[in-house]
C-alpha atoms as a PDB file:
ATOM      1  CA  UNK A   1      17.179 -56.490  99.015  1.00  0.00           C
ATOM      2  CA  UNK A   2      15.059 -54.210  96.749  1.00  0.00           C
ATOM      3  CA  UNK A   3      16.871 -50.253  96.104  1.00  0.00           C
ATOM      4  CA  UNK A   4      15.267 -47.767  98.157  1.00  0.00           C
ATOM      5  CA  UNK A   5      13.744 -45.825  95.288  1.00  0.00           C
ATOM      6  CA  UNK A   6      14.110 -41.929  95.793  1.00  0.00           C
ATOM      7  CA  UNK A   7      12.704 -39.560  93.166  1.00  0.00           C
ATOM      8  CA  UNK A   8      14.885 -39.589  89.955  1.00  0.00           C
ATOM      9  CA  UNK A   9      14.738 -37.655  86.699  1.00  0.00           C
ATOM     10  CA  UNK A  10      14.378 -39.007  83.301  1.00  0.00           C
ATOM     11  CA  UNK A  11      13.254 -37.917  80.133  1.00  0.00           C
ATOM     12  CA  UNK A  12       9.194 -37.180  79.779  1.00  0.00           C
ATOM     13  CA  UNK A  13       7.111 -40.943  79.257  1.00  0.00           C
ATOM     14  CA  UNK A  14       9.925 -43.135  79.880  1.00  0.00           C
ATOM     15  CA  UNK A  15       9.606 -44.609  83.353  1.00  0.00           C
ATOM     16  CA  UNK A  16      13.047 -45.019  85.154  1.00  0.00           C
ATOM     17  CA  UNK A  17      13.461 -49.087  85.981  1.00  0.00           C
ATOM     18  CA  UNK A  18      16.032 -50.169  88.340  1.00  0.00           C
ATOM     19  CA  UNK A  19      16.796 -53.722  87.998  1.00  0.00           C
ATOM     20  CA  UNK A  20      17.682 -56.192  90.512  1.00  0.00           C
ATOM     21  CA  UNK A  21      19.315 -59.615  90.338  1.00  0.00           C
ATOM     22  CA  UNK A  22      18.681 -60.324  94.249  1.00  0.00           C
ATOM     23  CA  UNK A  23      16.282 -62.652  96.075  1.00  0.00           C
ATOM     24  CA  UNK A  24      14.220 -60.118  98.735  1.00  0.00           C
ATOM     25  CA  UNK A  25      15.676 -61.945 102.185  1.00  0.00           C
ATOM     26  CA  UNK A  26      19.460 -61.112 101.581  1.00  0.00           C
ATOM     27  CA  UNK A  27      20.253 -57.778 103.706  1.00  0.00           C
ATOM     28  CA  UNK A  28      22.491 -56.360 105.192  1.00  0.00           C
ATOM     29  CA  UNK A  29      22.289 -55.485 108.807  1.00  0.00           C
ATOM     30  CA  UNK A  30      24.693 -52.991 110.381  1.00  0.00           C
ATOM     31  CA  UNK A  31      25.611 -51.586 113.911  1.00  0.00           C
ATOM     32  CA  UNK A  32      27.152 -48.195 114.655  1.00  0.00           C
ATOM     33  CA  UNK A  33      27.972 -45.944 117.556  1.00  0.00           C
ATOM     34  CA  UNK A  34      28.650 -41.981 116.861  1.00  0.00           C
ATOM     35  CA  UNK A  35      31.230 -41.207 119.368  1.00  0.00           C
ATOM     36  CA  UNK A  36      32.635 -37.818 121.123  1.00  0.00           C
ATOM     37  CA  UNK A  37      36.136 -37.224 122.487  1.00  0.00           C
ATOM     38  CA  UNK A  38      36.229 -36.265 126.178  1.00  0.00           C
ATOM     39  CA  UNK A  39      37.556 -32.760 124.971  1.00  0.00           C
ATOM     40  CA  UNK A  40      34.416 -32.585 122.287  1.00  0.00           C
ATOM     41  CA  UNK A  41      36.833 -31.791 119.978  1.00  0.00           C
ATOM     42  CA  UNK A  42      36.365 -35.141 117.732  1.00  0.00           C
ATOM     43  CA  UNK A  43      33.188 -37.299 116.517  1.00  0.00           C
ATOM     44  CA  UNK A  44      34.027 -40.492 115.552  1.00  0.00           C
ATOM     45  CA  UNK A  45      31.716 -43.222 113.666  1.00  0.00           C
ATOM     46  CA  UNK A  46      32.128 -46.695 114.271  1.00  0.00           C
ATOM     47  CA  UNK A  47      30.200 -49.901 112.218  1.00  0.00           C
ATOM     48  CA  UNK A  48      29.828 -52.880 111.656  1.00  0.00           C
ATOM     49  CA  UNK A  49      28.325 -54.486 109.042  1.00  0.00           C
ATOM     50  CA  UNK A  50      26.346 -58.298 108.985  1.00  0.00           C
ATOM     51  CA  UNK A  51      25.462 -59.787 105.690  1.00  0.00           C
ATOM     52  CA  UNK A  52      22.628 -61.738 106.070  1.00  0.00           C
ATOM     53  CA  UNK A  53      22.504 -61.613 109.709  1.00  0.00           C
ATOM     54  CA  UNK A  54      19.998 -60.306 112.615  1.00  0.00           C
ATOM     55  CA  UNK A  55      21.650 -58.160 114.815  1.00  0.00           C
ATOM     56  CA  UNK A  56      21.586 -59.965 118.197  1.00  0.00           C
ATOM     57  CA  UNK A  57      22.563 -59.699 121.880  1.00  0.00           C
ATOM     58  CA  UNK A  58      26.188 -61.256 121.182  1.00  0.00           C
ATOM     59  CA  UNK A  59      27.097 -58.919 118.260  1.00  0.00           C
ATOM     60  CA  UNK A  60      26.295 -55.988 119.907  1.00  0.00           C
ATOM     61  CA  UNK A  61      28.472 -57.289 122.851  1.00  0.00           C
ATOM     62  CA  UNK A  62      31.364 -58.026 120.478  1.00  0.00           C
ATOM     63  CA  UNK A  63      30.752 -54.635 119.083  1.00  0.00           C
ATOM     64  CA  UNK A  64      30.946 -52.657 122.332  1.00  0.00           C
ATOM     65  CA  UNK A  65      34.088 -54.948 123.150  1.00  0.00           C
ATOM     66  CA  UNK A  66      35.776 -53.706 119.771  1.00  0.00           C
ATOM     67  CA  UNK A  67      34.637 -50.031 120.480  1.00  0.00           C
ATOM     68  CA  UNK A  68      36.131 -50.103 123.802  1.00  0.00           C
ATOM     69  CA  UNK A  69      39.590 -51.473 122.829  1.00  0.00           C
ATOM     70  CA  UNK A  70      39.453 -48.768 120.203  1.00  0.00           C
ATOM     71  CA  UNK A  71      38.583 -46.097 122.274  1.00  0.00           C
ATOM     72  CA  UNK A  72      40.973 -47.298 125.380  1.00  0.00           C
ATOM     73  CA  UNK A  73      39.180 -45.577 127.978  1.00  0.00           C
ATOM     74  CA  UNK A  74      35.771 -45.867 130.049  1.00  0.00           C
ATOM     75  CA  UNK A  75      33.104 -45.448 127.485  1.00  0.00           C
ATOM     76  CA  UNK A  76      29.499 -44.371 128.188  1.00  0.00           C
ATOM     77  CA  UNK A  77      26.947 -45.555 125.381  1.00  0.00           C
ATOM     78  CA  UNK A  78      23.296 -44.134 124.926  1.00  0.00           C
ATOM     79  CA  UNK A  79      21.458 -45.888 123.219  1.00  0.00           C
ATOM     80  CA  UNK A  80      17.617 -46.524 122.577  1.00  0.00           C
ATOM     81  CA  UNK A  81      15.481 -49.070 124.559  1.00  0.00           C
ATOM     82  CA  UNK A  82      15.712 -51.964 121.779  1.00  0.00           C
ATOM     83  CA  UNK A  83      15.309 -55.385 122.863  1.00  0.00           C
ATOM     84  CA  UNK A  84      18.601 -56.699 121.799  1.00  0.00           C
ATOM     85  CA  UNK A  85      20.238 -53.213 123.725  1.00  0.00           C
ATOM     86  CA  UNK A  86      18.556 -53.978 126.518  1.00  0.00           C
ATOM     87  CA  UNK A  87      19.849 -57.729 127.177  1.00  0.00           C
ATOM     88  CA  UNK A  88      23.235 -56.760 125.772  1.00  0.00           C
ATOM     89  CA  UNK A  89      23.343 -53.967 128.565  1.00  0.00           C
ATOM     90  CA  UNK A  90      21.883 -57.014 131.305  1.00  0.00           C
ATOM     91  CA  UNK A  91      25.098 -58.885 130.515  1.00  0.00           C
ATOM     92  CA  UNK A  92      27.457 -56.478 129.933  1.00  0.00           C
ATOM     93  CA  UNK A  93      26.869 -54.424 133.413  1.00  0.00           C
ATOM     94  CA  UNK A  94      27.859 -57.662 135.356  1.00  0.00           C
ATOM     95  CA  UNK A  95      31.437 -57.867 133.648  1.00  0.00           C
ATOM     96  CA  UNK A  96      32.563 -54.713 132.303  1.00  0.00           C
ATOM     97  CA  UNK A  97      32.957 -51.887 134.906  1.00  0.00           C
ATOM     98  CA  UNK A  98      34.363 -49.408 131.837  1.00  0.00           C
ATOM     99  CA  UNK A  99      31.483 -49.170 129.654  1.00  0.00           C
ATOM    100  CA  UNK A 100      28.120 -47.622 131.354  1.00  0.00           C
ATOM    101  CA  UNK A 101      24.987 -46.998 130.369  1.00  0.00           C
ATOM    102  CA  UNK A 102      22.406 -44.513 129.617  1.00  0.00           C
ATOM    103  CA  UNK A 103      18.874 -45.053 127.544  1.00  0.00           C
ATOM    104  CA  UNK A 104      16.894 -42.933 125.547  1.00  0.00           C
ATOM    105  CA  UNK A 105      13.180 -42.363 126.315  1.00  0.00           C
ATOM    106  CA  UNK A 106      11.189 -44.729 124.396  1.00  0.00           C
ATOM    107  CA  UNK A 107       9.837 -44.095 121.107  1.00  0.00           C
ATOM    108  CA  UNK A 108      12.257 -41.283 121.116  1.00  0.00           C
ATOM    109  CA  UNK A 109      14.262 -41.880 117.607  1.00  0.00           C
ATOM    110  CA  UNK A 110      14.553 -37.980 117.165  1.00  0.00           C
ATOM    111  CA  UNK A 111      17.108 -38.237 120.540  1.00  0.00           C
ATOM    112  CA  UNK A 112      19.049 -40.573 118.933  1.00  0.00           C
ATOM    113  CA  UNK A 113      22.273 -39.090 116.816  1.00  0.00           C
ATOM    114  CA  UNK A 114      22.598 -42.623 114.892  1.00  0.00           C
ATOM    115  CA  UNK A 115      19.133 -42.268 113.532  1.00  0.00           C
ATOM    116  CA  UNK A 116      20.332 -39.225 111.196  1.00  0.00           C
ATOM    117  CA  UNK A 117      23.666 -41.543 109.552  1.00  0.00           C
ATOM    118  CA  UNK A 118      21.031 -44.252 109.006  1.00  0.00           C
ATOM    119  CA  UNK A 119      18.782 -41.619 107.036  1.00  0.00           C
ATOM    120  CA  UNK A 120      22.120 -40.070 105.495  1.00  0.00           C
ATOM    121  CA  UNK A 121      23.548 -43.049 104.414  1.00  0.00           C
ATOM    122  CA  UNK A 122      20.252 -44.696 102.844  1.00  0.00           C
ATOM    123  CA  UNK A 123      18.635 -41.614 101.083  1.00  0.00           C
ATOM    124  CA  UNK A 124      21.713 -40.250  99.934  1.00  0.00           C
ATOM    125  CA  UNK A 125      24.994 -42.364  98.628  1.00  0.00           C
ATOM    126  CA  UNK A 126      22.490 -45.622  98.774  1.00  0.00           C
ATOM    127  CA  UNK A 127      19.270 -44.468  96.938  1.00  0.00           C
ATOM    128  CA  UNK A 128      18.207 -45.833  93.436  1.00  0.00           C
ATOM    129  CA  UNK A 129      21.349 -48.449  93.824  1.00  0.00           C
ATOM    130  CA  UNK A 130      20.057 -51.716  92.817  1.00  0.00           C
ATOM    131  CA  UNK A 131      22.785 -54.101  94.353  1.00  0.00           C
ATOM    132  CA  UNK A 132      23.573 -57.122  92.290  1.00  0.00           C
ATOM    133  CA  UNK A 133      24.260 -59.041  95.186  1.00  0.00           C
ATOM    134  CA  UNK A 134      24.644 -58.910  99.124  1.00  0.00           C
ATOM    135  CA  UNK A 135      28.701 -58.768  99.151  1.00  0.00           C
ATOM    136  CA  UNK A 136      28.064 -55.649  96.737  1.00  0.00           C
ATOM    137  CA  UNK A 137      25.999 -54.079  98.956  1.00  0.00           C
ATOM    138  CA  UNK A 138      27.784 -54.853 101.928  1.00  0.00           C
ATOM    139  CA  UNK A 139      30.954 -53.142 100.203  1.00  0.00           C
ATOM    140  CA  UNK A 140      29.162 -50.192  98.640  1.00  0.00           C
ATOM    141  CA  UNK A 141      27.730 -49.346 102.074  1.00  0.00           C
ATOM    142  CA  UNK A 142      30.938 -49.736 103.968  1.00  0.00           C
ATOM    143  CA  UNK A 143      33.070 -47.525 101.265  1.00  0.00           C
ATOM    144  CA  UNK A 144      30.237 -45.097 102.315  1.00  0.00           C
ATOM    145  CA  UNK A 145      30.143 -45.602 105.307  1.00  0.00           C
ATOM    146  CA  UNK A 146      34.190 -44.762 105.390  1.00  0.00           C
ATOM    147  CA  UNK A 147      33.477 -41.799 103.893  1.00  0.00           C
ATOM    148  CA  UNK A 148      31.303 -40.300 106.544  1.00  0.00           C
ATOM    149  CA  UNK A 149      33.277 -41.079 108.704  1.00  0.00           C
ATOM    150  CA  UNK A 150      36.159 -38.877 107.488  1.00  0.00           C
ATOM    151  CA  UNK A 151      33.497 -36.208 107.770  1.00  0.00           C
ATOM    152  CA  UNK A 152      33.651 -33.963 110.790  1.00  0.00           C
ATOM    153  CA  UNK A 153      31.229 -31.572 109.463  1.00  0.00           C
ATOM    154  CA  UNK A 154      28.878 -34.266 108.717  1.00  0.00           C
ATOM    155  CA  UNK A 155      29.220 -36.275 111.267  1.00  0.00           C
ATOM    156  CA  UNK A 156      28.602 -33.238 114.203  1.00  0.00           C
ATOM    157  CA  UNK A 157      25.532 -32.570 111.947  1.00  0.00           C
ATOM    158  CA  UNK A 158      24.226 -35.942 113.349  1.00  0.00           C
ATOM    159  CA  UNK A 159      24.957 -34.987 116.742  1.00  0.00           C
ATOM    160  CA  UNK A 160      23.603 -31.192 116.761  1.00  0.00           C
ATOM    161  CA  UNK A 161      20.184 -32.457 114.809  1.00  0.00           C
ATOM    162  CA  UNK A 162      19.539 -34.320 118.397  1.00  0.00           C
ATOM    163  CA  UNK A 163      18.080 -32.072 121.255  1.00  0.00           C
ATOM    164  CA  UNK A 164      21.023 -33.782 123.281  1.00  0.00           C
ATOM    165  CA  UNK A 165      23.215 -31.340 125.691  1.00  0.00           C
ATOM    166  CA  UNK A 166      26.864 -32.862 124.034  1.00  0.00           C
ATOM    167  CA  UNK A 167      28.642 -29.449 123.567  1.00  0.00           C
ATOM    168  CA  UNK A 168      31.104 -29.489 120.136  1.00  0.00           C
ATOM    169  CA  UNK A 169      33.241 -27.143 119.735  1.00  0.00           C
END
């Protein structure tokens, strides 16, 4: 769980050192869907977050279940041609009629509107933060997290840096 360093200032011949009290396996994994309204008036970001956990065919299925009691209507999720998407989408098409499907090309992460929070979120409020544990990370990240999400301008910056056709207004 070592900071992602980003370039820093500090005064000329003293190095900048960013301490860590971590051991290297804690992480925190996380799982998110960018979401439009019907009208494409709204973005939405959704997330969950897994200390010390892989994200796996049954979390993503929980997740989708959460997202589509949230939403509380027929959902369509693109999403990229991971592994763990594709068996989650294998089991989920044989019970749940209100949430369909559409995949990216592969090796296509510049289609993908989640790929641009995940940058955000690391290089930005995340950078040069050398967690003291993984709760603290896990909490940092999610009060983040929160706060992009209250971003409309932000978060349809996301959406319109994909070549996608999802028209905002």
């Amino acid at each position: 769980m070592a900071p992602l360093v980003r370039r820093t200032w500090a005064p000329v011949g003293r190095t900048p050192v960013l301490y860590q009290r971590t051991r290297a396996r804690e992480r925190v994994s996380m799982i998110a869907a960018l979401t439009v309204s019907p009208q494409r008036r709204k973005v939405g970001l959704y997330f969950c977050l897994l200390p010390n956990e892989n994200v796996v065919t049954h979390t993503v299925l929980r997740f989708l279940r959460q997202l589509r009691r949230q939403l509380g209507s027929p959902i369509v999720v693109v999403w990229d041609r991971l592994n763990v998407h594709k068996s989650a989408w294998a089991k989920l098409r044989r019970r749940n009629r209100s949430i369909h499907s559409a995949f990216l090309p592969p090796y296509a992460p510049e289609l993908n509107p989640v790929e641009p929070f995940w940058s955000y979120l690391k290089m930005n409020p995340l950078a040069n933060y050398p967690a003291i544990d993984v709760h603290e990370l896990r909490f940092r990240a999610e009060r983040h997290a929160r706060d992009i999400a209250g971003d409309q301008l932000l978060l349809r910056s996301f959406i319109r840096s994909t070549p996608l056709s999802l028209r905002l207004r």
